[in-house]
C-alpha atoms as a PDB file:
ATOM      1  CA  UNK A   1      44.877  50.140 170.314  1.00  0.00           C
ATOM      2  CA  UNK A   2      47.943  47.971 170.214  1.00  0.00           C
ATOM      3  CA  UNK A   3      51.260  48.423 168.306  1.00  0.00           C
ATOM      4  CA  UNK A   4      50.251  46.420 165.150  1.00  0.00           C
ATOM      5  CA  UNK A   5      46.945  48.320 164.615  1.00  0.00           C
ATOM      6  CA  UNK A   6      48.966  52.101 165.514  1.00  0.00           C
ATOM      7  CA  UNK A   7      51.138  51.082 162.349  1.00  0.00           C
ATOM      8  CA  UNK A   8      48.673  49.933 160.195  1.00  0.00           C
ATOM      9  CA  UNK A   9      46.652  53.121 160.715  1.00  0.00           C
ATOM     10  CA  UNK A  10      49.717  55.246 160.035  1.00  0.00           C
ATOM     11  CA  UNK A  11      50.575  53.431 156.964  1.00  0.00           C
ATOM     12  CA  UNK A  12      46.682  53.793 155.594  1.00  0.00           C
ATOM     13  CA  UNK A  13      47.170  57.349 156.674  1.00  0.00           C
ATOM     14  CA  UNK A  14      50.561  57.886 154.605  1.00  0.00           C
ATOM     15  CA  UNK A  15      48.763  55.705 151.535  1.00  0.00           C
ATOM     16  CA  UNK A  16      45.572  57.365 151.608  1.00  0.00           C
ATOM     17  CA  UNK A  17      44.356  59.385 148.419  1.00  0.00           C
ATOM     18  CA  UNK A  18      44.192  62.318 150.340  1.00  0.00           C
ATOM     19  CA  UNK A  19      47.890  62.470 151.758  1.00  0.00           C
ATOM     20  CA  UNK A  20      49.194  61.468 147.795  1.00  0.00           C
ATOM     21  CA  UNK A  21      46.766  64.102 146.199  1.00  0.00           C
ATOM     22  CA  UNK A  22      48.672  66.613 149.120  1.00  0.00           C
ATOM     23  CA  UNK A  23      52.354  65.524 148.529  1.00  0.00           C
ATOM     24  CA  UNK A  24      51.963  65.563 144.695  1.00  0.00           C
ATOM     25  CA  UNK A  25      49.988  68.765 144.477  1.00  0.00           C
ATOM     26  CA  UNK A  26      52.454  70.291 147.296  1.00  0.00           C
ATOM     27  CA  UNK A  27      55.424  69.300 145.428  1.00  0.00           C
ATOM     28  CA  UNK A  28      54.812  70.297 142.376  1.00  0.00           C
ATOM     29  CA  UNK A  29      53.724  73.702 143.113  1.00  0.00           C
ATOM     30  CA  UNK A  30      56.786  74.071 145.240  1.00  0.00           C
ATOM     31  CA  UNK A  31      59.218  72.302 142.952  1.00  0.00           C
ATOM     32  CA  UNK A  32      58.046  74.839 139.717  1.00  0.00           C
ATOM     33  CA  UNK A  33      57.532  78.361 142.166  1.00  0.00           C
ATOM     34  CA  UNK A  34      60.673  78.241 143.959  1.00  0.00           C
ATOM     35  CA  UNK A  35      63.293  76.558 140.985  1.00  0.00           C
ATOM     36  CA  UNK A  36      61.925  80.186 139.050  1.00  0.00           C
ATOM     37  CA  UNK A  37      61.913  82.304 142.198  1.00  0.00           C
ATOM     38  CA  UNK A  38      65.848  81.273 142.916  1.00  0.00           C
ATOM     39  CA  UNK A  39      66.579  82.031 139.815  1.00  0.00           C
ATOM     40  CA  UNK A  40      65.147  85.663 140.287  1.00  0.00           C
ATOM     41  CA  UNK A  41      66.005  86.074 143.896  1.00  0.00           C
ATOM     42  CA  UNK A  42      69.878  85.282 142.512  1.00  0.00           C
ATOM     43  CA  UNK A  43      69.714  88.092 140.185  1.00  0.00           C
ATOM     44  CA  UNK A  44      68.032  90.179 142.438  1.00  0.00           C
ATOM     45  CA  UNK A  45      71.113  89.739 144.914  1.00  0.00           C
ATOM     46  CA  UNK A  46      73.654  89.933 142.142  1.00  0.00           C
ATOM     47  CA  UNK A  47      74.084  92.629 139.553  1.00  0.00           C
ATOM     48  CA  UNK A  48      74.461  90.421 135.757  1.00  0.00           C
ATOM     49  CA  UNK A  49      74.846  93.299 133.100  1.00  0.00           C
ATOM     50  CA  UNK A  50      73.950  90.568 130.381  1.00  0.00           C
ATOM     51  CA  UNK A  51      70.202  90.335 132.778  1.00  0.00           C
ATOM     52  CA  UNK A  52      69.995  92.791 134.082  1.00  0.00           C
ATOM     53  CA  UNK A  53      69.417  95.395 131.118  1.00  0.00           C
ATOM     54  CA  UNK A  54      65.899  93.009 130.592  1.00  0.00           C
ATOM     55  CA  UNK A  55      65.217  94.299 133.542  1.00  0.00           C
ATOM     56  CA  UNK A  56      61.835  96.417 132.921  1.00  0.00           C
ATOM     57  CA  UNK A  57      61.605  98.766 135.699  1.00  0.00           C
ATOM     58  CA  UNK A  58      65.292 100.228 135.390  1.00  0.00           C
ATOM     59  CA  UNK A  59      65.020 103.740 136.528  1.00  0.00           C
ATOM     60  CA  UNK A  60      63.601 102.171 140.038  1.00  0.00           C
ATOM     61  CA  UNK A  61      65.814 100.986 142.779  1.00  0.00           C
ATOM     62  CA  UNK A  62      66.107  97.065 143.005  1.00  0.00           C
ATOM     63  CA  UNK A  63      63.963  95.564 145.661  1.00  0.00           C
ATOM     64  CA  UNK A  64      67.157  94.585 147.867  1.00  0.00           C
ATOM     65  CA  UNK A  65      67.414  98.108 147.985  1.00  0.00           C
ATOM     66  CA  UNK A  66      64.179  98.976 149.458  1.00  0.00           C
ATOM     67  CA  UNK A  67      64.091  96.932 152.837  1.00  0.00           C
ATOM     68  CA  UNK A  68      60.255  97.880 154.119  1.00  0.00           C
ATOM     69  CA  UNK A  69      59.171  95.528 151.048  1.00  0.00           C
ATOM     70  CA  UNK A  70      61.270  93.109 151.105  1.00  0.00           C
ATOM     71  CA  UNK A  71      60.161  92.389 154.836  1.00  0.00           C
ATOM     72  CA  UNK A  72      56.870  92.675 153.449  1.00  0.00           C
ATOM     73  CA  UNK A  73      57.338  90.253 150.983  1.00  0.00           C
ATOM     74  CA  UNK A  74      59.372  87.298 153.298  1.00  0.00           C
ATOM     75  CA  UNK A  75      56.571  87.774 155.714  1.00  0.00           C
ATOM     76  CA  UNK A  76      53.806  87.241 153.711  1.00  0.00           C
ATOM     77  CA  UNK A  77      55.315  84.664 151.431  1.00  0.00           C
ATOM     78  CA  UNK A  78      55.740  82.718 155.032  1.00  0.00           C
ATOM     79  CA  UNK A  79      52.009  82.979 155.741  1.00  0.00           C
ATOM     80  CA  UNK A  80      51.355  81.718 151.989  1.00  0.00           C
ATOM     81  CA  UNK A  81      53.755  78.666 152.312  1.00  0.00           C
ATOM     82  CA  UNK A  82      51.590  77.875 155.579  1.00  0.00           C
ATOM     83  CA  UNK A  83      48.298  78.263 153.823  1.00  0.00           C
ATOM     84  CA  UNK A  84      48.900  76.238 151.156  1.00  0.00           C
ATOM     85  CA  UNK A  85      49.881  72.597 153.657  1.00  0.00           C
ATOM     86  CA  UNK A  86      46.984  73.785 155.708  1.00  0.00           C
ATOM     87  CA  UNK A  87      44.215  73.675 152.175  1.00  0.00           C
ATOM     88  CA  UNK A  88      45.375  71.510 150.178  1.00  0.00           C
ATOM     89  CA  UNK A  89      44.012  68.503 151.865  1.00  0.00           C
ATOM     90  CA  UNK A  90      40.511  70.449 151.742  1.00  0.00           C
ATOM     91  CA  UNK A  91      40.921  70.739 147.649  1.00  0.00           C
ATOM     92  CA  UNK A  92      41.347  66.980 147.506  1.00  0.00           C
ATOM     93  CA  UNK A  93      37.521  67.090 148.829  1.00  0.00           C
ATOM     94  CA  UNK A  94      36.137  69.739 146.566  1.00  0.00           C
ATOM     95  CA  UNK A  95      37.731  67.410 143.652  1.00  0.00           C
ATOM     96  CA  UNK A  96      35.822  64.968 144.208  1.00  0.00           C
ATOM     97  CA  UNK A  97      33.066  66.152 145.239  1.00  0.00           C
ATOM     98  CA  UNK A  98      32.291  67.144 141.837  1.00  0.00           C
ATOM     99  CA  UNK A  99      33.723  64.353 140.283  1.00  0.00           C
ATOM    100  CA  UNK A 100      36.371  61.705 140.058  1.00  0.00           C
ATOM    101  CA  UNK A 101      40.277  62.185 140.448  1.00  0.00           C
ATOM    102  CA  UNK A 102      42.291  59.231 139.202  1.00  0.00           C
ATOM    103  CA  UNK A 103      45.833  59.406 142.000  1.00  0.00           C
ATOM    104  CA  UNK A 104      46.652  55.539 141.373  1.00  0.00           C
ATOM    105  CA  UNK A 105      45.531  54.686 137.815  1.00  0.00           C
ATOM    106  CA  UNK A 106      47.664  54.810 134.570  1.00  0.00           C
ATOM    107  CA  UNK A 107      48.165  57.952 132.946  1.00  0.00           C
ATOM    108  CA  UNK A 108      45.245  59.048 130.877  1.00  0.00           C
ATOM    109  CA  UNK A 109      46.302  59.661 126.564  1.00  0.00           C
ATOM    110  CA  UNK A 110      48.350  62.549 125.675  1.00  0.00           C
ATOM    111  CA  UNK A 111      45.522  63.374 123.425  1.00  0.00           C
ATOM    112  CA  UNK A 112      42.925  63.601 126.241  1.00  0.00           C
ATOM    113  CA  UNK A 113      46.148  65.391 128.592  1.00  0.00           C
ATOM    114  CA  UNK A 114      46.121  68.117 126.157  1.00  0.00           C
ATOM    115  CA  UNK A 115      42.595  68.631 125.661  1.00  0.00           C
ATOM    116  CA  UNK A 116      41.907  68.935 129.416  1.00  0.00           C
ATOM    117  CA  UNK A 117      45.113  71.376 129.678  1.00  0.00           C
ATOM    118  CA  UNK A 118      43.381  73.524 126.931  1.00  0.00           C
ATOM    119  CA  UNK A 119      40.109  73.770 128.836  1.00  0.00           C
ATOM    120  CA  UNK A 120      41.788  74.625 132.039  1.00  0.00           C
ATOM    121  CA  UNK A 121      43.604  77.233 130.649  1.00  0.00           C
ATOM    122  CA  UNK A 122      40.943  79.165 128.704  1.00  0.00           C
ATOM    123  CA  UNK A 123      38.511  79.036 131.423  1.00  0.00           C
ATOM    124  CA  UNK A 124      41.217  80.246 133.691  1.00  0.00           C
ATOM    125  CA  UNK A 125      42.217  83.015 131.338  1.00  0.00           C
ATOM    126  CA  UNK A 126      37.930  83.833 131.070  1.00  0.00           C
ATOM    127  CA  UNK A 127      37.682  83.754 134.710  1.00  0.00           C
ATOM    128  CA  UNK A 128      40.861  85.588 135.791  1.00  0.00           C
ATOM    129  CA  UNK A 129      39.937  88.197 133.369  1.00  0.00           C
ATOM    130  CA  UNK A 130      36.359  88.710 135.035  1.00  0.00           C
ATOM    131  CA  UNK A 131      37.102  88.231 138.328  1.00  0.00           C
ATOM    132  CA  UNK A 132      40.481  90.738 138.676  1.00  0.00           C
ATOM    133  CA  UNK A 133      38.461  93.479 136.101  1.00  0.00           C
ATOM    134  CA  UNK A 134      35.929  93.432 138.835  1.00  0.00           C
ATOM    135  CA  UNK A 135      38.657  93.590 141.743  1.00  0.00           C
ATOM    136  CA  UNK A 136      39.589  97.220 140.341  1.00  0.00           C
ATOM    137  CA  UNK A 137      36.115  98.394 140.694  1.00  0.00           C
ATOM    138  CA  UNK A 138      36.794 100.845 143.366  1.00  0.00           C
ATOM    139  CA  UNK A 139      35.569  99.010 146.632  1.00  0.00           C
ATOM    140  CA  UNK A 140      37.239  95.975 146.190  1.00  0.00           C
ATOM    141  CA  UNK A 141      40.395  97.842 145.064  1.00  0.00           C
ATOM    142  CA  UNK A 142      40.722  99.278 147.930  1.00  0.00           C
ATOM    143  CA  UNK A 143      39.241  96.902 150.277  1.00  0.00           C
ATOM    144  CA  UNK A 144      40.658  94.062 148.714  1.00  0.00           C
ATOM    145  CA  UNK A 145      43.316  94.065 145.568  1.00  0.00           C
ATOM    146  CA  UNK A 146      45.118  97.097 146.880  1.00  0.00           C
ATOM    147  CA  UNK A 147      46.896  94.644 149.348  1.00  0.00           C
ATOM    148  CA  UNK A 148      48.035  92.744 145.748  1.00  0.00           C
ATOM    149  CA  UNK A 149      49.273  96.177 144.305  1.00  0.00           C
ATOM    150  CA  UNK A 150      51.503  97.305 147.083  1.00  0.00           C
ATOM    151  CA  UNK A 151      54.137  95.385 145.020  1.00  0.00           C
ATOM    152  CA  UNK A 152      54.227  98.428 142.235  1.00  0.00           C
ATOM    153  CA  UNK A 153      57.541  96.640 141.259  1.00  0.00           C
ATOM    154  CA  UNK A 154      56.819  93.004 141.188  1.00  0.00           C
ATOM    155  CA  UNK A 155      58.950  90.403 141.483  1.00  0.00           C
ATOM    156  CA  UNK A 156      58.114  86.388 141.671  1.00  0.00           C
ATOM    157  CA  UNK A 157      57.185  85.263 144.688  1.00  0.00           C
ATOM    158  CA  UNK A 158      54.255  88.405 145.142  1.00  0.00           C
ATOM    159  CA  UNK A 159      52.441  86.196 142.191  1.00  0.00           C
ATOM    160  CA  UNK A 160      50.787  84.816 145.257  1.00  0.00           C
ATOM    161  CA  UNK A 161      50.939  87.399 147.850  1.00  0.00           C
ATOM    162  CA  UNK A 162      47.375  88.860 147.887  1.00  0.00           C
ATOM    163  CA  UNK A 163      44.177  88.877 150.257  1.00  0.00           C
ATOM    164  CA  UNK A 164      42.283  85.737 151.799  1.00  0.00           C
ATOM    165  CA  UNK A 165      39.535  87.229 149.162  1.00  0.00           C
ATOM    166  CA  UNK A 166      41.771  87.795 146.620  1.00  0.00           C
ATOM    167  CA  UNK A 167      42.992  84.559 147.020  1.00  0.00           C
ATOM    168  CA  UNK A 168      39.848  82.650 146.755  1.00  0.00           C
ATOM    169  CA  UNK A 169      39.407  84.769 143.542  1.00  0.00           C
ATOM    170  CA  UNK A 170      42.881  83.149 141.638  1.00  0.00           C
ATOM    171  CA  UNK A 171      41.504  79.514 143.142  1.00  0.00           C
ATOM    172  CA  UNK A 172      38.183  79.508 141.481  1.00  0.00           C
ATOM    173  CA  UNK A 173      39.759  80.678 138.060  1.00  0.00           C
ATOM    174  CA  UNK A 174      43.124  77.945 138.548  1.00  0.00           C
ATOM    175  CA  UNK A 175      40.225  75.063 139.826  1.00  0.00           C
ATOM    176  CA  UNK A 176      36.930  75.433 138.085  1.00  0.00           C
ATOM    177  CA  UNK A 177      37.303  73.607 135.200  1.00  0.00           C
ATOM    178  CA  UNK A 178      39.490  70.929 136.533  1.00  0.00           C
ATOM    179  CA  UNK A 179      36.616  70.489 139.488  1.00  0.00           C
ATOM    180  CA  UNK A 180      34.003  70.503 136.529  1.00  0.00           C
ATOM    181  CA  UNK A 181      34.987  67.854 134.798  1.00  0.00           C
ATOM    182  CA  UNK A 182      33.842  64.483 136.119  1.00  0.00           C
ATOM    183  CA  UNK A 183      37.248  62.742 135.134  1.00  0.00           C
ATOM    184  CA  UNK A 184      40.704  63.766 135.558  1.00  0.00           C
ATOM    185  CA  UNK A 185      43.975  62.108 136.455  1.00  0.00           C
ATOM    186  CA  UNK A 186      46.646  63.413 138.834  1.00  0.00           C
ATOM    187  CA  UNK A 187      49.270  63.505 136.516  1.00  0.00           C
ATOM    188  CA  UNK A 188      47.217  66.345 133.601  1.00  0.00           C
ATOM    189  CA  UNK A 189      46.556  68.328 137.507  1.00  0.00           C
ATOM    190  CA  UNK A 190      50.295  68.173 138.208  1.00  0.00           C
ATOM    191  CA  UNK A 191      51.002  69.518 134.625  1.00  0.00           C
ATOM    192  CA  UNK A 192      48.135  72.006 135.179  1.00  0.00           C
ATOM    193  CA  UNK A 193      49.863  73.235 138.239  1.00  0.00           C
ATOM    194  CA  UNK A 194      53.341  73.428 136.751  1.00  0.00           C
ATOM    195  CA  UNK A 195      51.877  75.628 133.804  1.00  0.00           C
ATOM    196  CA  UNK A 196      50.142  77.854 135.789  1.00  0.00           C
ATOM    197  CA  UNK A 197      52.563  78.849 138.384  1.00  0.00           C
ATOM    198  CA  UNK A 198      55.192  79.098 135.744  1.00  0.00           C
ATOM    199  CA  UNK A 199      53.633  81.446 134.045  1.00  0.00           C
ATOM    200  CA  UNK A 200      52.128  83.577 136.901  1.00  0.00           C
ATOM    201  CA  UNK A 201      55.996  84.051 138.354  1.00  0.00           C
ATOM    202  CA  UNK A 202      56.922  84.792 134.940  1.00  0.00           C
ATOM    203  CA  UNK A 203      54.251  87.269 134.783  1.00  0.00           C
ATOM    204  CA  UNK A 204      55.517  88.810 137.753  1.00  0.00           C
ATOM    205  CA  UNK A 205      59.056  88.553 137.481  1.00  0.00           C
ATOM    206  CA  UNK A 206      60.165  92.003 136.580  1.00  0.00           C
ATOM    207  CA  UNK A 207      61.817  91.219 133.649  1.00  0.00           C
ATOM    208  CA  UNK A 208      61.344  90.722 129.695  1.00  0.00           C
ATOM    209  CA  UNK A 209      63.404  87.452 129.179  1.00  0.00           C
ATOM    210  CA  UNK A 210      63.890  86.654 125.275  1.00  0.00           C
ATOM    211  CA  UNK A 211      62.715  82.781 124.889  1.00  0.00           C
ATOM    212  CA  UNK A 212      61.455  81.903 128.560  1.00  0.00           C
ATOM    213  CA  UNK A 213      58.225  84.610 128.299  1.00  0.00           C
ATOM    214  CA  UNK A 214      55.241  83.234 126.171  1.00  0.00           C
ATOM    215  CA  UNK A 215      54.729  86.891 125.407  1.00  0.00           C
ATOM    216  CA  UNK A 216      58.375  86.857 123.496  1.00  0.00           C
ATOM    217  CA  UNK A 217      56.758  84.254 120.934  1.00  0.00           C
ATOM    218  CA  UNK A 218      53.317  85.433 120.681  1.00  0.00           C
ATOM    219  CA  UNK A 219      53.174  89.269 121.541  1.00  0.00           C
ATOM    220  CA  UNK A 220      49.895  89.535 119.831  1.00  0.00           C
ATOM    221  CA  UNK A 221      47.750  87.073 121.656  1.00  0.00           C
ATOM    222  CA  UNK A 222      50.129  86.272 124.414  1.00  0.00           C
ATOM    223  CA  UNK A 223      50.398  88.305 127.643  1.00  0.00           C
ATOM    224  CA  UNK A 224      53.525  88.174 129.882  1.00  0.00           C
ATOM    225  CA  UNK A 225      55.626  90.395 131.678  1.00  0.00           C
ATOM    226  CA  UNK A 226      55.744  93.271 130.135  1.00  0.00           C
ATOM    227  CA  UNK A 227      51.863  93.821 130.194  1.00  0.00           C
ATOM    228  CA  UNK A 228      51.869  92.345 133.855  1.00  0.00           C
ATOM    229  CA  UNK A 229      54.547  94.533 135.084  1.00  0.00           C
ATOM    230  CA  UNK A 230      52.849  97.334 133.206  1.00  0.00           C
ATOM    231  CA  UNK A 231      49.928  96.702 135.238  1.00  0.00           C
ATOM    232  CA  UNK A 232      51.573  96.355 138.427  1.00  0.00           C
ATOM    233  CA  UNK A 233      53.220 100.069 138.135  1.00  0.00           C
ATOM    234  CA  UNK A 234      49.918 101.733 137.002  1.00  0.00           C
ATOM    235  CA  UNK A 235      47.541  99.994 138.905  1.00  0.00           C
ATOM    236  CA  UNK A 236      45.396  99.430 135.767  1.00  0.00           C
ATOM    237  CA  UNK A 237      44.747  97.883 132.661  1.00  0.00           C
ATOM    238  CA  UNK A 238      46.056  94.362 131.174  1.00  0.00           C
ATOM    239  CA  UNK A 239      43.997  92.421 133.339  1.00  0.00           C
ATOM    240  CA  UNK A 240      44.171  89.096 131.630  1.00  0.00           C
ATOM    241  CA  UNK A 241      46.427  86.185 132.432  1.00  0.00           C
ATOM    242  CA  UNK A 242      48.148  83.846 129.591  1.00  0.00           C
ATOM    243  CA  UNK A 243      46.407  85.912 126.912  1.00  0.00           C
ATOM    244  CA  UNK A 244      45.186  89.634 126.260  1.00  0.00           C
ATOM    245  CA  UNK A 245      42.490  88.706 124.059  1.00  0.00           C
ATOM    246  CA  UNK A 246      40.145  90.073 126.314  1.00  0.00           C
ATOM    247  CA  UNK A 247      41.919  93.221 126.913  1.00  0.00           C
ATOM    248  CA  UNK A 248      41.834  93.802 123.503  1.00  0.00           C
ATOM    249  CA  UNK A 249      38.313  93.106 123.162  1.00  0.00           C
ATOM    250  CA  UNK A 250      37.605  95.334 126.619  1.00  0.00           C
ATOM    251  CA  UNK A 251      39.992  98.320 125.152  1.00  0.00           C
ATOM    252  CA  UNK A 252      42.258  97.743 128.763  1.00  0.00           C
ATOM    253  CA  UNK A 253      45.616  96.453 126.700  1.00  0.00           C
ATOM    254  CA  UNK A 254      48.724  98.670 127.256  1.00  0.00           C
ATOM    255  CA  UNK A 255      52.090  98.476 127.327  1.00  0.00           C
ATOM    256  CA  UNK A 256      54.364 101.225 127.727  1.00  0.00           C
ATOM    257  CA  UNK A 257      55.122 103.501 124.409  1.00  0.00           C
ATOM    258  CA  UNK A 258      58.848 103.418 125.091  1.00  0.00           C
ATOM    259  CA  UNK A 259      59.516  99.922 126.232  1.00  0.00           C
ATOM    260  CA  UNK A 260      60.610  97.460 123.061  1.00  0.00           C
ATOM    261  CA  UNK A 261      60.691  93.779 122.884  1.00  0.00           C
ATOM    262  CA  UNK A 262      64.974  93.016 123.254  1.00  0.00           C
ATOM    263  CA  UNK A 263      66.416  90.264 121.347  1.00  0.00           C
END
């Protein structure tokens, strides 16, 4: 192979569908999980009274505090970080497989955005709900989800520290419905991604935030937090994801009797 036809097939390479679908998914998720995890990791560090007393788990130690889990948590969050350049390319594949995924083309309508954003997220919130209820069935609790519920006291980043299994689990509820529809643009996927890791660090943050937790605006329909946190320390109930609809149907919502919303 000669010089000209070495760069030509590294520039096709670095052009190629596949590569952009991997930089913009990549980036994205990166860009949204780690702007919200400094912000908690600073805090986490740093004692702010005016935070701090959002803080939901008081009477426990902070996690700088308890070293064996915080060694936990940086090695496993390694391994995740290494996962994720490893698969992505392979998701580009599944994509398409089932359909078509628009990387270079103009942005769809904010009108058909929105719709597809809607679908993703109540077949995620159906699915999660389904998939994690059956995860506390006892042989895949302990076999499985008990890896995910180590963190008793959660904090961002363990939003995606779980088993392979486990993992697989949160993929098929994030991915279904975007890999089931036969049309869909990089730029509503991006969005998707942003929305979805936002709100699974928020749900695992360790703290009831006014104004940046959905569940602050919409306690009724909206989970958050304080029911993820809740079901982090007990090991049970709230199993839903952006909404506790199906808790409520299933009789599984709680939230502590002496915890109240702080404005």
């Amino acid at each position: 192979m000669s010089i000209n036809d070495t760069e030509l097939s590294s520039t096709s390479v670095f052009q190629s569908d596949v590569w952009l679908f991997s930089i913009y998914t990549i980036a994205t998720f990166e860009f949204v999980f780690w702007l919200c995890n400094s912000f908690l990791i600073c805090i986490e560090l740093f004692d702010f009274p005016s935070i701090d007393k959002y803080r939901i788990q008081k009477r426990k130690k902070k996690l700088r505090f308890q070293p064996h889990i915080t060694q936990l948590i940086i090695k496993q969050t390694i391994r995740h970080q290494i996962s994720i350049i490893l698969l992505t390319p392979l998701l580009y594949y599944i994509i398409n497989y089932f359909g078509h995924l628009d990387i270079r083309g103009p942005r769809p309508s904010w009108l058909t955005i929105i719709y597809q954003l809607v679908l993703f997220i109540l077949s995620e919130d159906a699915i999660f709900f389904w998939t994690h209820y059956l995860l506390h069935t006892p042989w895949l609790y302990k076999n499985v989800h008990k890896k995910h519920h180590i963190f008793k006291q959660p904090t961002g980043v363990v939003s995606v520290l779980s088993d392979p299994i486990e993992g697989l689990q949160n993929q098929l509820a994030i991915w279904f419905m975007p890999v089931l529809l036969k049309e869909k643009h990089m730029f509503t996927l991006c969005i998707w991604i942003a929305i979805r890791v936002y709100q699974t660090v928020n749900a695992h943050s360790g703290y009831n935030l006014p104004y940046v937790s959905t569940q602050y605006w919409l306690p009724w329909i909206m989970s958050g937090a304080l029911a993820h946190d809740f079901h982090h320390e007990h090991g049970k109930w709230n199993y839903g994801s952006f909404f506790n609809i199906w808790d409520r149907l299933m009789g599984t919502h709680r939230l502590s009797t002496t915890t109240k919303r702080t404005n």
